[in-house]
N, C-alpha and C. Protein backbone atom coordinates (compact mmCIF):
# COMPACT_ATOMS: atom_id res chain seq x y z
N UNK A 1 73.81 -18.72 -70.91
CA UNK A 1 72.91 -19.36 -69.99
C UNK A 1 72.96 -18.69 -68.62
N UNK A 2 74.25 -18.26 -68.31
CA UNK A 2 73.92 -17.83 -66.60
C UNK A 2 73.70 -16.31 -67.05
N UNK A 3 73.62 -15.32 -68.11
CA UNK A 3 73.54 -13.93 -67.95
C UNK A 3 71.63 -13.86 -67.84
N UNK A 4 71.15 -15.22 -68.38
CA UNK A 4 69.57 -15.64 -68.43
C UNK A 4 69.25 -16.00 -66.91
N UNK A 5 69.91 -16.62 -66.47
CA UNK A 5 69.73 -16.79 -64.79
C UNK A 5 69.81 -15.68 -64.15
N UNK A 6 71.16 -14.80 -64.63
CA UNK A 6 70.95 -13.01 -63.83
C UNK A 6 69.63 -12.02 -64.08
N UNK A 7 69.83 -12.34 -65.13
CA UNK A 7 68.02 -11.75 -65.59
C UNK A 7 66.96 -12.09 -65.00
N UNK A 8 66.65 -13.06 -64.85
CA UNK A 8 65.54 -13.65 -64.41
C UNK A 8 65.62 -13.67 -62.50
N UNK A 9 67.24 -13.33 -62.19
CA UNK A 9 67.20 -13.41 -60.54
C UNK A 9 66.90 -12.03 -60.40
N UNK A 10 67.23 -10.86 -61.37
CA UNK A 10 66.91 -9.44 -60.94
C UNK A 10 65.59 -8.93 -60.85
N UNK A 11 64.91 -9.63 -62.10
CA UNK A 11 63.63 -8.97 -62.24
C UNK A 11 62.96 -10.01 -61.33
N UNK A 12 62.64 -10.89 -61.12
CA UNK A 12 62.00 -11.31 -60.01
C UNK A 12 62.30 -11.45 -58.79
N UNK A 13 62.00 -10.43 -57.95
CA UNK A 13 62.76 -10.65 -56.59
C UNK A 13 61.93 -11.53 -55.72
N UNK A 14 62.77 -11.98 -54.70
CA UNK A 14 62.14 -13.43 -54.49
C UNK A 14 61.72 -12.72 -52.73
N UNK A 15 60.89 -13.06 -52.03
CA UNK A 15 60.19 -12.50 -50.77
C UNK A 15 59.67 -14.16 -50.06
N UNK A 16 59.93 -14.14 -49.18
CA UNK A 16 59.53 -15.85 -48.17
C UNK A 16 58.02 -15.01 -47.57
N UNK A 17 57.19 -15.90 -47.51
CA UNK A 17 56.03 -15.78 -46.87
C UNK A 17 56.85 -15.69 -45.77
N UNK A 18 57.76 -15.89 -44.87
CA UNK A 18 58.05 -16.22 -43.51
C UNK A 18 58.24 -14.90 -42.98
N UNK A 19 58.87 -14.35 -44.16
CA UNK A 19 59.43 -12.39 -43.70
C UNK A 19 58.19 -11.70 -43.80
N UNK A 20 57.24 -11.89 -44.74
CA UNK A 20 56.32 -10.93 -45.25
C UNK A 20 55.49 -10.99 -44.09
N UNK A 21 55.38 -11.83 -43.59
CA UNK A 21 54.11 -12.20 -42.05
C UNK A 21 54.67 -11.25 -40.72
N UNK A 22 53.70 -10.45 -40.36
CA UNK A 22 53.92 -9.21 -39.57
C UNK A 22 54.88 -10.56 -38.28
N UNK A 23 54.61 -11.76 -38.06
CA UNK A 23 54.76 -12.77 -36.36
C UNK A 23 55.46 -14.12 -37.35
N UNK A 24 56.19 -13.74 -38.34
CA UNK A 24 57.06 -14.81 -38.87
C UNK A 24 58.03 -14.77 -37.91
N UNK A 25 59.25 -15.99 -37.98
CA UNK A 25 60.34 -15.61 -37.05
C UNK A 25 61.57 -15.68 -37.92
N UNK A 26 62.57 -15.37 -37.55
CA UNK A 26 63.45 -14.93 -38.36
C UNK A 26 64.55 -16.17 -38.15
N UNK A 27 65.48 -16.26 -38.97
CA UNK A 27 66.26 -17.62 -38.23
C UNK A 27 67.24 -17.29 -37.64
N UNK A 28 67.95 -18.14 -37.20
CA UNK A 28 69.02 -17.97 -35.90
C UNK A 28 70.33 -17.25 -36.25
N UNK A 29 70.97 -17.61 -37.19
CA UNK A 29 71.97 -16.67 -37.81
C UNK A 29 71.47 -14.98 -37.51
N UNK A 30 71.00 -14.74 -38.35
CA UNK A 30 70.25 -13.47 -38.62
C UNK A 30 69.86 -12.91 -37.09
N UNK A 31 69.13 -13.84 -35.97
CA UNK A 31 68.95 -12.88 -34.56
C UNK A 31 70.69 -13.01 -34.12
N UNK A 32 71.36 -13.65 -34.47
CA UNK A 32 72.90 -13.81 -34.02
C UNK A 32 73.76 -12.58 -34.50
N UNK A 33 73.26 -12.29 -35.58
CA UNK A 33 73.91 -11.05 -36.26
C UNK A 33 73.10 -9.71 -35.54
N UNK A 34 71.78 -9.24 -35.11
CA UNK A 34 71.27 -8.73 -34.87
C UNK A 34 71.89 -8.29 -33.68
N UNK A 35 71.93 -9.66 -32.64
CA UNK A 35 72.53 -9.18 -31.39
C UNK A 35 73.87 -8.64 -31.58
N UNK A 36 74.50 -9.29 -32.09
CA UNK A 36 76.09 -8.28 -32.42
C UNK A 36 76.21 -6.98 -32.89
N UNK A 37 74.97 -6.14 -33.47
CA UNK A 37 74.58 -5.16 -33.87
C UNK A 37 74.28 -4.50 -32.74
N UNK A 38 73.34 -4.79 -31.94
CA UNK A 38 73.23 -4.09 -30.84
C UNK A 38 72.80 -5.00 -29.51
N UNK A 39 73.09 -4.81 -28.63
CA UNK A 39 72.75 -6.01 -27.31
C UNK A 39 71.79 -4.44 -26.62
N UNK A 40 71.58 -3.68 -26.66
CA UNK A 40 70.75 -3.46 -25.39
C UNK A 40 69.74 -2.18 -26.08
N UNK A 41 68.74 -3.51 -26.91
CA UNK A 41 67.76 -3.15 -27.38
C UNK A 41 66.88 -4.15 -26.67
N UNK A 42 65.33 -3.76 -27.34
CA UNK A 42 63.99 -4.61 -26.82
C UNK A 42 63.50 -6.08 -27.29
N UNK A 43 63.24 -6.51 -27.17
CA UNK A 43 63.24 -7.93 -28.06
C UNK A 43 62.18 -7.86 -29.59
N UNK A 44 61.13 -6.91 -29.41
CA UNK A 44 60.64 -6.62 -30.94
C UNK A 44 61.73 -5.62 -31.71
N UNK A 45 62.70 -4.86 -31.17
CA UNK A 45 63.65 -4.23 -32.36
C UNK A 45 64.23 -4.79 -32.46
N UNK A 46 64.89 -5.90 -31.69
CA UNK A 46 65.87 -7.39 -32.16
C UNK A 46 65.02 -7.98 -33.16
N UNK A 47 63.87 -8.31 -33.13
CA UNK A 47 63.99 -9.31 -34.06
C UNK A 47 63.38 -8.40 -35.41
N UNK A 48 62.83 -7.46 -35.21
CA UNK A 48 62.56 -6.31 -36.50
C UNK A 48 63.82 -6.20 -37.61
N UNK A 49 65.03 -6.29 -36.51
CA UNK A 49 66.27 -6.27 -37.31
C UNK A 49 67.04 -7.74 -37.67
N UNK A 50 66.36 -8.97 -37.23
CA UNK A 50 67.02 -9.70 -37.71
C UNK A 50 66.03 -10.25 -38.70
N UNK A 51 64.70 -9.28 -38.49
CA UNK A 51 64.11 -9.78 -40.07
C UNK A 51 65.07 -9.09 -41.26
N UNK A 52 65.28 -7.94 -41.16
CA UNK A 52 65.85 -7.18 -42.21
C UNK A 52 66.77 -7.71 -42.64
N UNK A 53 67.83 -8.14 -41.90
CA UNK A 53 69.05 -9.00 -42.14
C UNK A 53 68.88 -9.88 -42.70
N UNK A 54 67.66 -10.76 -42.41
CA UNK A 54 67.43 -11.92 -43.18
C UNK A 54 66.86 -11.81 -43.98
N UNK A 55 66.11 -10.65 -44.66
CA UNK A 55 65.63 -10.22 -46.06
C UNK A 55 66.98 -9.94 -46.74
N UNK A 56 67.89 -8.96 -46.09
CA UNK A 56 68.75 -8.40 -47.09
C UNK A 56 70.05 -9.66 -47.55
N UNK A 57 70.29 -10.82 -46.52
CA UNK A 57 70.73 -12.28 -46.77
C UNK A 57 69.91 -13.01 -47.87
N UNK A 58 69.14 -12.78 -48.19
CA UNK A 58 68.32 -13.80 -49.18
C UNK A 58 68.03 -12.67 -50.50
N UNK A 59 68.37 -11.63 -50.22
CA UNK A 59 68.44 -10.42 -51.82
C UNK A 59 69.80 -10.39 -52.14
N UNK A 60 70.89 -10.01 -51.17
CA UNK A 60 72.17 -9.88 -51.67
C UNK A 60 73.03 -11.37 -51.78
N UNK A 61 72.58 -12.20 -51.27
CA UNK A 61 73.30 -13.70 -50.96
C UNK A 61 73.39 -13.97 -52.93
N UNK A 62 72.48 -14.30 -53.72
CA UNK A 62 72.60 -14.63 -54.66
C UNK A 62 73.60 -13.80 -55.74
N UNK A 63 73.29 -12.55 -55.35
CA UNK A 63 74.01 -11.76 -56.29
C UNK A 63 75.64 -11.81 -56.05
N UNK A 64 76.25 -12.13 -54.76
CA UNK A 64 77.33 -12.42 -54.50
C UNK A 64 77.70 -13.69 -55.13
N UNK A 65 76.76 -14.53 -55.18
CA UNK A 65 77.53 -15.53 -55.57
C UNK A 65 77.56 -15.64 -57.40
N UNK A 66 76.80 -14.50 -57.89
CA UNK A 66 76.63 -14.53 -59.09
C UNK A 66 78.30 -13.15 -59.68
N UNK A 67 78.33 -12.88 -59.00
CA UNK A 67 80.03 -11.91 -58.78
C UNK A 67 80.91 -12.49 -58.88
N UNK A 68 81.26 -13.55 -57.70
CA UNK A 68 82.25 -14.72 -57.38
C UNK A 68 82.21 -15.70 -58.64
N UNK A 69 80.95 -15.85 -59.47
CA UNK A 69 81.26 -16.89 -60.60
C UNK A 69 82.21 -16.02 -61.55
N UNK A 70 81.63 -15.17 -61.98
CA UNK A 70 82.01 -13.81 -62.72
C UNK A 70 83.48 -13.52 -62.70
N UNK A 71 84.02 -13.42 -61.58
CA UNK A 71 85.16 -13.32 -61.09
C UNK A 71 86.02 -14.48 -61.41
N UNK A 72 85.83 -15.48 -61.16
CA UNK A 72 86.47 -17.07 -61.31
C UNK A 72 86.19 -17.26 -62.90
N UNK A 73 85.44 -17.17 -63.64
CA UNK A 73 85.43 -17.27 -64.89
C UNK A 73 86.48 -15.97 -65.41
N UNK A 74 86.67 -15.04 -65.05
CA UNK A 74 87.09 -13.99 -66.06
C UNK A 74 89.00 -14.24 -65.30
N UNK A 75 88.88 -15.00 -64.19
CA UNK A 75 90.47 -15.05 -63.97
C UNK A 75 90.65 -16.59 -64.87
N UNK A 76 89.81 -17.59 -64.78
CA UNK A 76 90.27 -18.85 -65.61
C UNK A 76 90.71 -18.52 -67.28
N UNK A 77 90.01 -17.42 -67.56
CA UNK A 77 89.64 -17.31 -69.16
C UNK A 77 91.64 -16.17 -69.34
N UNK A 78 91.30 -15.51 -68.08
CA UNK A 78 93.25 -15.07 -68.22
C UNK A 78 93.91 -15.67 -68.20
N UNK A 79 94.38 -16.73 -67.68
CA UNK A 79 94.62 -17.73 -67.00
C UNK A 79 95.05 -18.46 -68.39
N UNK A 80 94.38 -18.89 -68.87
CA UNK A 80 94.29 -19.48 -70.12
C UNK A 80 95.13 -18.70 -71.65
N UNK A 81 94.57 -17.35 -71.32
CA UNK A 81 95.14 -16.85 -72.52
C UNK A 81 96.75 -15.84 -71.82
N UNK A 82 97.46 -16.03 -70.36
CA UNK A 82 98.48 -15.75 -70.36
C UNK A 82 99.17 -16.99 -69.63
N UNK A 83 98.88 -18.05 -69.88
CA UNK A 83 99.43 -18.94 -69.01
C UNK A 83 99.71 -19.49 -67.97
């Protein structure tokens, strides 16, 4: 059941109307990370980059947590068969 959930999270990649819109805004985390990236940029390459951030947070976010299951299942299943 979850290798059907990995499948289905790879081939459909998921895109927010909010990013795709040239005057979407990006959320606050993401300009928070941006500024820590660089402070003495313009305010459209700040937020150019905390769109990206917040695209690449909503592409890589799932797959991490699809690792971390992966991980926790394959130490329980040792776990089990060394005690």
């Amino acid at each position: 059941m979850s290798s059907f959930g990995v499948c289905s999270a790879l081939r459909q990649p998921r895109t927010s109307a909010r990013i795709a819109e040239p005057g979407g805004k990006p959320n606050a985390f993401a300009f928070g990370v941006a500024r820590l990236l660089g402070q003495h940029v313009g305010e459209e390459q700040l937020r150019r980059r905390a769109r990206l951030i917040q695209d690449l947070m909503q592409t890589v976010g799932p797959l991490v947590g699809v690792a971390a299951t992966a991980v926790g299942s394959i130490y329980a299943g040792l776990k089990g068969l060394l005690g």
